[in-house]
Protein backbone atom coordinates (compact mmCIF):
# COMPACT_ATOMS: atom_id res chain seq x y z
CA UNK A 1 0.00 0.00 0.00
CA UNK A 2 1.43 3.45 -1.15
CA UNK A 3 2.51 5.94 2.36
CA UNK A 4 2.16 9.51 2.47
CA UNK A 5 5.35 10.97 3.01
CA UNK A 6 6.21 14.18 4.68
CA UNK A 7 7.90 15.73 7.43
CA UNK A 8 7.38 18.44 9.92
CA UNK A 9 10.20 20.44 7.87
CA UNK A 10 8.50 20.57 4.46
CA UNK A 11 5.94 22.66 3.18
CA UNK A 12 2.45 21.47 3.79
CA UNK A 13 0.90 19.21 1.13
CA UNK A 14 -2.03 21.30 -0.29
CA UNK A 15 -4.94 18.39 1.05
CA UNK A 16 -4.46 17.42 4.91
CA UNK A 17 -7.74 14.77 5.02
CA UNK A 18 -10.33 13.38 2.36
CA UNK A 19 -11.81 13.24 0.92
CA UNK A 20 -14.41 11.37 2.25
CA UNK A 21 -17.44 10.25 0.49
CA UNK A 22 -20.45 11.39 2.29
CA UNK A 23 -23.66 11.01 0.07
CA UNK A 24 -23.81 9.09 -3.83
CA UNK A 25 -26.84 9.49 -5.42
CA UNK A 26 -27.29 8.71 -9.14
CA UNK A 27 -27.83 12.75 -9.68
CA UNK A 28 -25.66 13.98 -6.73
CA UNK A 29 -22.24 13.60 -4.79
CA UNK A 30 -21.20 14.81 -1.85
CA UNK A 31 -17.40 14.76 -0.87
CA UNK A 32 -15.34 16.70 2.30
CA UNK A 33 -12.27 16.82 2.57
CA UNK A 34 -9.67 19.78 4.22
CA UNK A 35 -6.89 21.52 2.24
CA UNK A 36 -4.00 23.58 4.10
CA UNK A 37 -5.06 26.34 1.35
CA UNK A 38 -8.30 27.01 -0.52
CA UNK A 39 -8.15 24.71 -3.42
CA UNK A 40 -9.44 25.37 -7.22
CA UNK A 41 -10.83 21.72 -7.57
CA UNK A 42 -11.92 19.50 -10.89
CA UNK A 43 -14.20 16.73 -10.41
CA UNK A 44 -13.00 13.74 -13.26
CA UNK A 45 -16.04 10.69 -13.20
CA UNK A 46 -15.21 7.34 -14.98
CA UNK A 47 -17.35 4.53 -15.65
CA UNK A 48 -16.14 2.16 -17.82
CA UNK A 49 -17.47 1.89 -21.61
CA UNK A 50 -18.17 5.74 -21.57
CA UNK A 51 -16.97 8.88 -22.36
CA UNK A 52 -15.39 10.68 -18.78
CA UNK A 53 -17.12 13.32 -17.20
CA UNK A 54 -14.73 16.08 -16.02
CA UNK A 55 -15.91 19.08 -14.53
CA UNK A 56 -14.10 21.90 -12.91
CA UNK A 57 -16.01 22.56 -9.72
CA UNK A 58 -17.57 26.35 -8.98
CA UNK A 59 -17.86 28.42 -5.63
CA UNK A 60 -21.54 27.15 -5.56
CA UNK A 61 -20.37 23.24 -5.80
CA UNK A 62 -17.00 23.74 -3.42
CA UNK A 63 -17.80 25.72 0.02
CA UNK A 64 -15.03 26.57 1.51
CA UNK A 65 -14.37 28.04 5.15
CA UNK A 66 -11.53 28.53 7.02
CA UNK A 67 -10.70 27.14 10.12
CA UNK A 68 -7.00 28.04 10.61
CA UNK A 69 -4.00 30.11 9.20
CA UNK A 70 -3.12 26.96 6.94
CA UNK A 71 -6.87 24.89 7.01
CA UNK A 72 -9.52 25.04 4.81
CA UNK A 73 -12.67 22.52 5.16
CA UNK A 74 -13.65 21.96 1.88
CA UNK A 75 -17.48 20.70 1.38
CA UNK A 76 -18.54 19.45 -2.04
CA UNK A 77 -22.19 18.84 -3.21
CA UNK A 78 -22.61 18.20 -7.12
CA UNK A 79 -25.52 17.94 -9.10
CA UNK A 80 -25.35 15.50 -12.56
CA UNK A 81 -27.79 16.45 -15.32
CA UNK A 82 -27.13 13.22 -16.61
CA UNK A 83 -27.62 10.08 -14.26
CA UNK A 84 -24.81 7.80 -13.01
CA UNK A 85 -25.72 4.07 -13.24
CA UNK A 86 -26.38 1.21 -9.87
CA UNK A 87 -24.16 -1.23 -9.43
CA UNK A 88 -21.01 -0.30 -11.22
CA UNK A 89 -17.93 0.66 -10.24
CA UNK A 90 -17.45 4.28 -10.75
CA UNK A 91 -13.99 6.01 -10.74
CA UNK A 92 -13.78 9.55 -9.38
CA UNK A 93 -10.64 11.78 -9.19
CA UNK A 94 -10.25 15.35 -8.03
CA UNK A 95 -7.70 17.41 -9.74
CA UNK A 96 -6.34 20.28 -7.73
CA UNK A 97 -6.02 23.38 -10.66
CA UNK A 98 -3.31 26.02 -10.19
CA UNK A 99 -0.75 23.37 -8.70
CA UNK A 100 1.99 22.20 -11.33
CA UNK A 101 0.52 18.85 -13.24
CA UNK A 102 -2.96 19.33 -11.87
CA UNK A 103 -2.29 16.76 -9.29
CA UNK A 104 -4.52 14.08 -9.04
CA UNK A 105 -5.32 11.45 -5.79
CA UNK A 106 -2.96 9.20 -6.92
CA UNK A 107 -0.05 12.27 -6.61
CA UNK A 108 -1.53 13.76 -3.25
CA UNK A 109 -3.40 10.60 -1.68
CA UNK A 110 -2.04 7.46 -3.18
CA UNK A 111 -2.34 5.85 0.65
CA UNK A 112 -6.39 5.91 -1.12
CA UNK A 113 -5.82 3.53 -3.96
CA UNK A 114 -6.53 0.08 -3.96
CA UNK A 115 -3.88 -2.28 -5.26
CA UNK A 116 -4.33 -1.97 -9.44
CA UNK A 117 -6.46 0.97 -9.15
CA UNK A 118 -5.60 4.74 -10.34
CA UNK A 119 -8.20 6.23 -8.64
CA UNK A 120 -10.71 5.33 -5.82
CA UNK A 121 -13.91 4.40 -6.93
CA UNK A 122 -17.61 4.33 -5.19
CA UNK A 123 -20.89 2.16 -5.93
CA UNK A 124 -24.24 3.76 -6.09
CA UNK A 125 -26.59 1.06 -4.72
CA UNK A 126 -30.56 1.29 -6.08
CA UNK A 127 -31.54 -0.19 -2.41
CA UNK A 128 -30.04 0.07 1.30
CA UNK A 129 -30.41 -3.28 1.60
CA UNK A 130 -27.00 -3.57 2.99
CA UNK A 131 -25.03 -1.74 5.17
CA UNK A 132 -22.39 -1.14 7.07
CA UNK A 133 -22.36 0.30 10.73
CA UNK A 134 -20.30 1.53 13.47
CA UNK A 135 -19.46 4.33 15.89
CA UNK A 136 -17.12 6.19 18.12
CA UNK A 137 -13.46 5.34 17.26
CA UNK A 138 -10.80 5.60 20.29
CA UNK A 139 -7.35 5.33 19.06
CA UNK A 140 -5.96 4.22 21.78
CA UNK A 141 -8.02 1.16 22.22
CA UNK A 142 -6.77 -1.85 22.51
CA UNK A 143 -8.09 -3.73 19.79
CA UNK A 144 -7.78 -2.69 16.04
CA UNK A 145 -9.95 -0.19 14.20
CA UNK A 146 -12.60 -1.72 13.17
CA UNK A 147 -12.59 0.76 9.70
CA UNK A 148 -9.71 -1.78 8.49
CA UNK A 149 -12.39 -4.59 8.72
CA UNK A 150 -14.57 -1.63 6.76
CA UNK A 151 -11.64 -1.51 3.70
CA UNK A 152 -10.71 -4.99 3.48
CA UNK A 153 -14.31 -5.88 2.66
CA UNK A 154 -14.51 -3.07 0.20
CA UNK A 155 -11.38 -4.39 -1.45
CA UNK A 156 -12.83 -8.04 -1.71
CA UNK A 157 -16.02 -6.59 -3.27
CA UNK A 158 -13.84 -4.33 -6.15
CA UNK A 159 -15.22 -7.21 -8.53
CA UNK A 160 -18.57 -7.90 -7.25
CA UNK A 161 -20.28 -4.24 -7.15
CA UNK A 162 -23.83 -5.51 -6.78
CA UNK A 163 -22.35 -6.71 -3.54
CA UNK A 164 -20.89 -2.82 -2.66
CA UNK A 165 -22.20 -2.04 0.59
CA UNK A 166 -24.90 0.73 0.00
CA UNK A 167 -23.54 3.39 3.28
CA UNK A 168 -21.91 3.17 6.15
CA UNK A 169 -23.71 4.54 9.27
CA UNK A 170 -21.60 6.07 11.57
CA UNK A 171 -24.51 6.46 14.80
CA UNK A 172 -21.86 8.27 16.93
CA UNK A 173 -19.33 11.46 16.99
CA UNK A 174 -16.63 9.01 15.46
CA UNK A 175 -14.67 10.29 18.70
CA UNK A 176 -14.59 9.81 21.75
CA UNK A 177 -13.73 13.90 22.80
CA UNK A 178 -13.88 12.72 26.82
CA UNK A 179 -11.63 10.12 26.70
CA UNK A 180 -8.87 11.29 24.91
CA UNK A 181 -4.90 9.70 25.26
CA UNK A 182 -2.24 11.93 26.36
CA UNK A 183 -0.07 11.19 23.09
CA UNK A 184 -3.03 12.25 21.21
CA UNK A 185 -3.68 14.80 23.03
CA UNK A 186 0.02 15.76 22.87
CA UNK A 187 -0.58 15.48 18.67
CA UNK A 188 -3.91 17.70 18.54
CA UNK A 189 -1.76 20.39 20.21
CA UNK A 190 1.11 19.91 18.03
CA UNK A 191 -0.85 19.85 14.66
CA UNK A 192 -3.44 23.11 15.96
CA UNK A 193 0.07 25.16 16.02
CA UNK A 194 1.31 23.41 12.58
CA UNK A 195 -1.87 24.59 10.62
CA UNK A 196 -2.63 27.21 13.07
CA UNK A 197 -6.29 26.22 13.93
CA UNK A 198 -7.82 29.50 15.18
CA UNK A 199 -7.82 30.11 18.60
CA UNK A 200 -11.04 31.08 20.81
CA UNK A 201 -12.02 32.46 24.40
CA UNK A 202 -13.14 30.06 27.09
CA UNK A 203 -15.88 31.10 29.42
CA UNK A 204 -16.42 29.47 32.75
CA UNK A 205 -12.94 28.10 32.91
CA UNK A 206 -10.21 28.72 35.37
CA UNK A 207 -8.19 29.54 31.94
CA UNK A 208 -9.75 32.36 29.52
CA UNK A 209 -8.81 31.20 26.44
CA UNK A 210 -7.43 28.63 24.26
CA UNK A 211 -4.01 29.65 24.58
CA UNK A 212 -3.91 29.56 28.33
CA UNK A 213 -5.40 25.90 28.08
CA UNK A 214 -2.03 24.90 26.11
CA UNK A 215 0.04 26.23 28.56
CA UNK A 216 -1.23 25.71 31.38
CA UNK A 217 0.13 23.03 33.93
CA UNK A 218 -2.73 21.05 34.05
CA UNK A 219 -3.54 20.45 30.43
CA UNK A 220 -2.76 17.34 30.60
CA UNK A 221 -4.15 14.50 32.36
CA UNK A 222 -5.62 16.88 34.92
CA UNK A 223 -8.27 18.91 32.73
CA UNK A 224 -11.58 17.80 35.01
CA UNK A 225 -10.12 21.20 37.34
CA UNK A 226 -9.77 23.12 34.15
CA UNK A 227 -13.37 22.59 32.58
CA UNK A 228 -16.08 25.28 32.78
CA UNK A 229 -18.74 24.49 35.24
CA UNK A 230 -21.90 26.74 34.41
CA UNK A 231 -24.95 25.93 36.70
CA UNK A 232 -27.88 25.11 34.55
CA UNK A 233 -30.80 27.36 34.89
CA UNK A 234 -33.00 26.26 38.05
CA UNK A 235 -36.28 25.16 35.19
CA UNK A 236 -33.58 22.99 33.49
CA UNK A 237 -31.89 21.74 36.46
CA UNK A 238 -35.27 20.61 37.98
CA UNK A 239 -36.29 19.37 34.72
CA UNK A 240 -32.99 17.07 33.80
CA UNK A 241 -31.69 16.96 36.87
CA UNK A 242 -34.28 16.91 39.52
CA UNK A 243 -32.79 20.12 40.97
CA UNK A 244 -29.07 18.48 41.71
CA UNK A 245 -26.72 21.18 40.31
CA UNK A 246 -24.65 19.37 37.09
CA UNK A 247 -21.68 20.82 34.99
CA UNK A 248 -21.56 21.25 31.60
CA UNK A 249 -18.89 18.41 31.42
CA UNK A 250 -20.35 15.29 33.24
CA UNK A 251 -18.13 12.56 32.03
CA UNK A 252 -16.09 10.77 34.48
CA UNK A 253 -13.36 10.62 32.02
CA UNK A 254 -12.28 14.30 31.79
CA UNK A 255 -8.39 14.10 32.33
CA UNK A 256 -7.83 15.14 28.88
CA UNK A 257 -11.50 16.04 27.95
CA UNK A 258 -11.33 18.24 24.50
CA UNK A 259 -12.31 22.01 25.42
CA UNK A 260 -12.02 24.28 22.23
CA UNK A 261 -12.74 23.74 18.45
CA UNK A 262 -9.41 23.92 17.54
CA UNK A 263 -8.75 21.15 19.49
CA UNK A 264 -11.77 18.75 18.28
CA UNK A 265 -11.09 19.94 14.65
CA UNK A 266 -7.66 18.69 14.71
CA UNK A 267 -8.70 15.41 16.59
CA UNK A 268 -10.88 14.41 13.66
CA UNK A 269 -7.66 14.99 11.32
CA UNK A 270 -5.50 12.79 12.80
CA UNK A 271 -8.61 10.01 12.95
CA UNK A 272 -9.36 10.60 9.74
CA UNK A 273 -6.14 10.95 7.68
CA UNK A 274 -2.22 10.02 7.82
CA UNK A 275 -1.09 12.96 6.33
CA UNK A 276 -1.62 15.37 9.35
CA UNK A 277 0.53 12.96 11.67
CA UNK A 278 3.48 13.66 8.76
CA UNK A 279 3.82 17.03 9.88
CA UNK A 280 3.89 16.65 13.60
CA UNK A 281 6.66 15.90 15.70
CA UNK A 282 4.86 15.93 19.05
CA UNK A 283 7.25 15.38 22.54
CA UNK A 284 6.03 13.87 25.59
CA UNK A 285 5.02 16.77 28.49
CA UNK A 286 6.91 16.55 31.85
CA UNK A 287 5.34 13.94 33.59
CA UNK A 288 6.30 11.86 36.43
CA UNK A 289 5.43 8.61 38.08
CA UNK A 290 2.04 6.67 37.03
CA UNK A 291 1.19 9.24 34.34
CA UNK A 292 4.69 8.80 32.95
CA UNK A 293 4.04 5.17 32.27
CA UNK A 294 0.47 5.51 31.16
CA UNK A 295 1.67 8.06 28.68
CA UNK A 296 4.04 5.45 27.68
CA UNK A 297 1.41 2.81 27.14
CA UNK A 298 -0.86 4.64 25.46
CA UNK A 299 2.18 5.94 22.96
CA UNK A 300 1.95 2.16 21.71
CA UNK A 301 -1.84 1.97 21.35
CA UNK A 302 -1.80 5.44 19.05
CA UNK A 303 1.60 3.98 17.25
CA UNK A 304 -0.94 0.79 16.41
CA UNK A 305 -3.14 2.68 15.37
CA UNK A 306 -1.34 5.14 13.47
CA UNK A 307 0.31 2.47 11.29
CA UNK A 308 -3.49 1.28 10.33
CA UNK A 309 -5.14 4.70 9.66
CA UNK A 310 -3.96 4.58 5.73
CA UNK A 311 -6.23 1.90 5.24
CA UNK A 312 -9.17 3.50 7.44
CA UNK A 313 -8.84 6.67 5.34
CA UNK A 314 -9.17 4.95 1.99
CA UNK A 315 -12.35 2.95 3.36
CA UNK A 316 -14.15 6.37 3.84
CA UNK A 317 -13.25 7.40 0.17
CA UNK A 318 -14.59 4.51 -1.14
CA UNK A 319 -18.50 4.51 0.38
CA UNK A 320 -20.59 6.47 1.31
CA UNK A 321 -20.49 7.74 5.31
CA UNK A 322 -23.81 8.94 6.68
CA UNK A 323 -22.91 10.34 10.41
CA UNK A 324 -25.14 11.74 13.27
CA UNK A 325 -24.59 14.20 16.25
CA UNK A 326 -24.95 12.75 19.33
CA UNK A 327 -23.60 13.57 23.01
CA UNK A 328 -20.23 15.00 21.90
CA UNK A 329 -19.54 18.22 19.59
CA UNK A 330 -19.80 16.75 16.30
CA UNK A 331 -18.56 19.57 14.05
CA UNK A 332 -17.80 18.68 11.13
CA UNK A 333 -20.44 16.37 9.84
């Protein structure tokens, strides 16, 4: 399988994650993916026995918004005036325009190819008669992600499309942002100064804005004294909570619970893509004792799954990924 390759020295690579595939319809696709720049895309569509469909992609098909110095979420809708067909395999490229070549995915995402393949490919299913589900991720799990199980299938059905799972439903945030490990906690604060992910003031909090949570001596492993503690309203409190005062962070798993946007945009990065975690170098904090050796442990649980998340990134190219909200900040759905 091809590897992205990059360090923290080198310029960023114009896409950081995606694209994913997030609706196919025979009449319209939906794609996201983030760019460390605003990128002049062309869609290319291939179906074999006819004629490809290219199309360079215009402000109303490509939103773009900016969520740091060097990232751009990129969200794609396009509508087809002439139908795509079930139950073949369709290839799909996007071209970025105004880089030298017109890169392709195979030059900026080859980790996304099948074995054979020159571009991904997706099936559009005339039923959802079969499907594909999951939820929350945590990296630092101790078994494997279970979006490997999600590509090898995919890759045994390349010849049997009328077999091509219709969607995969994703009833979750995808993350866990509660239970977060320090190494990857280590990484999201690494990668939100690499991109420079924007910044934002914290209400509530013992610290008063995002830059104070970096730095501050308890940002890791200790964040449950850190986390904003409004009282509810006494209606809602009585309603939810039959009157027992509640913070806004309930979990019991809050030593590293994710507090700003920059933090839970970068977390879905480095879940979603290899390419971010090529231009990071993150270093362990100061930490002694028990938290020293957890840190430790937990390095070997993101390292596992690290060295899988090629293969998890070209599943969600390849079919359709139909997510919810649900108790978490789910952002970028």
């Amino acid at each position: 399988m091809n590897e992205p390759t990059s360090s923290p020295s080198q310029a960023l690579p114009p896409v950081l994650a995606g694209p994913l595939l997030r609706r196919v319809e025979t009449t319209r696709l939906v794609f996201w993916l983030v760019g460390s720049e605003a990128l002049t895309l062309r869609l290319h569509l291939d179906v074999d026995g006819e004629p490809e469909r290219v199309r360079a992609l215009s402000d109303d098909e490509c939103t773009r918004i900016q969520v740091g110095t060097s990232a751009w979420l990129h969200l794609i809708e396009v509508k087809l005036d002439e139908p795509l067909p079930h139950d073949r395999p369709i290839r799909y490229d996007l071209r970025l325009l105004g880089h030298a070549a017109e890169p392709g995915i195979a030059q900026w995402a080859p980790h996304l190819l099948h074995e054979g393949e020159r571009m991904p490919l997706f099936v559009i299913r005339p039923r959802f008669d079969n499907l594909l589900h999951g939820s929350c991720r945590k990296p630092h799990h101790a078994s494997a992600d279970g979006l490997v199980c999600v590509d090898r299938l995919l890759d045994e059905a390349r010849q049997t499309p009328e077999q091509w799972p219709a969607a995969l439903l994703m009833t979750g945030d995808q993350i866990y942002a509660d239970d977060v490990a320090g190494p990857m906690l280590v990484a999201i604060h690494a990668l939100i100064r690499r991109l420079g992910l924007f910044g934002e003031c914290l209400e509530g909090a013992l610290v008063a804005n995002s830059t104070e949570l970096l730095a501050h001596p308890a940002t890791y492993y200790r964040r449950e004294q850190l986390l904003p503690a409004f009282k509810a309203s006494e209606a809602l409190r009585e309603r939810f909570f039959g009157g027992a005062e509640k913070p806004v962070f309930t979990t019991a798993n809050a030593h590293n619970h994710l507090v700003t946007l920059s933090e839970v945009l970068a977390m879905y990065l480095l879940v979603w893509s290899p390419v971010p975690w090529q231009l990071i170098d993150p270093a362990a904090p100061p930490l002694d004792g028990e938290l020293a050796r957890r840190y430790a442990r937990e390095t070997e649980q993101i390292d596992a799954f690290r060295r899988t998340l090629p293969r998890a990134a070209r599943a969600l190219a390849h079919v359709s990924t139909l997510m919810i909200f649900d108790d978490n900040p789910n952002v970028v759905v």
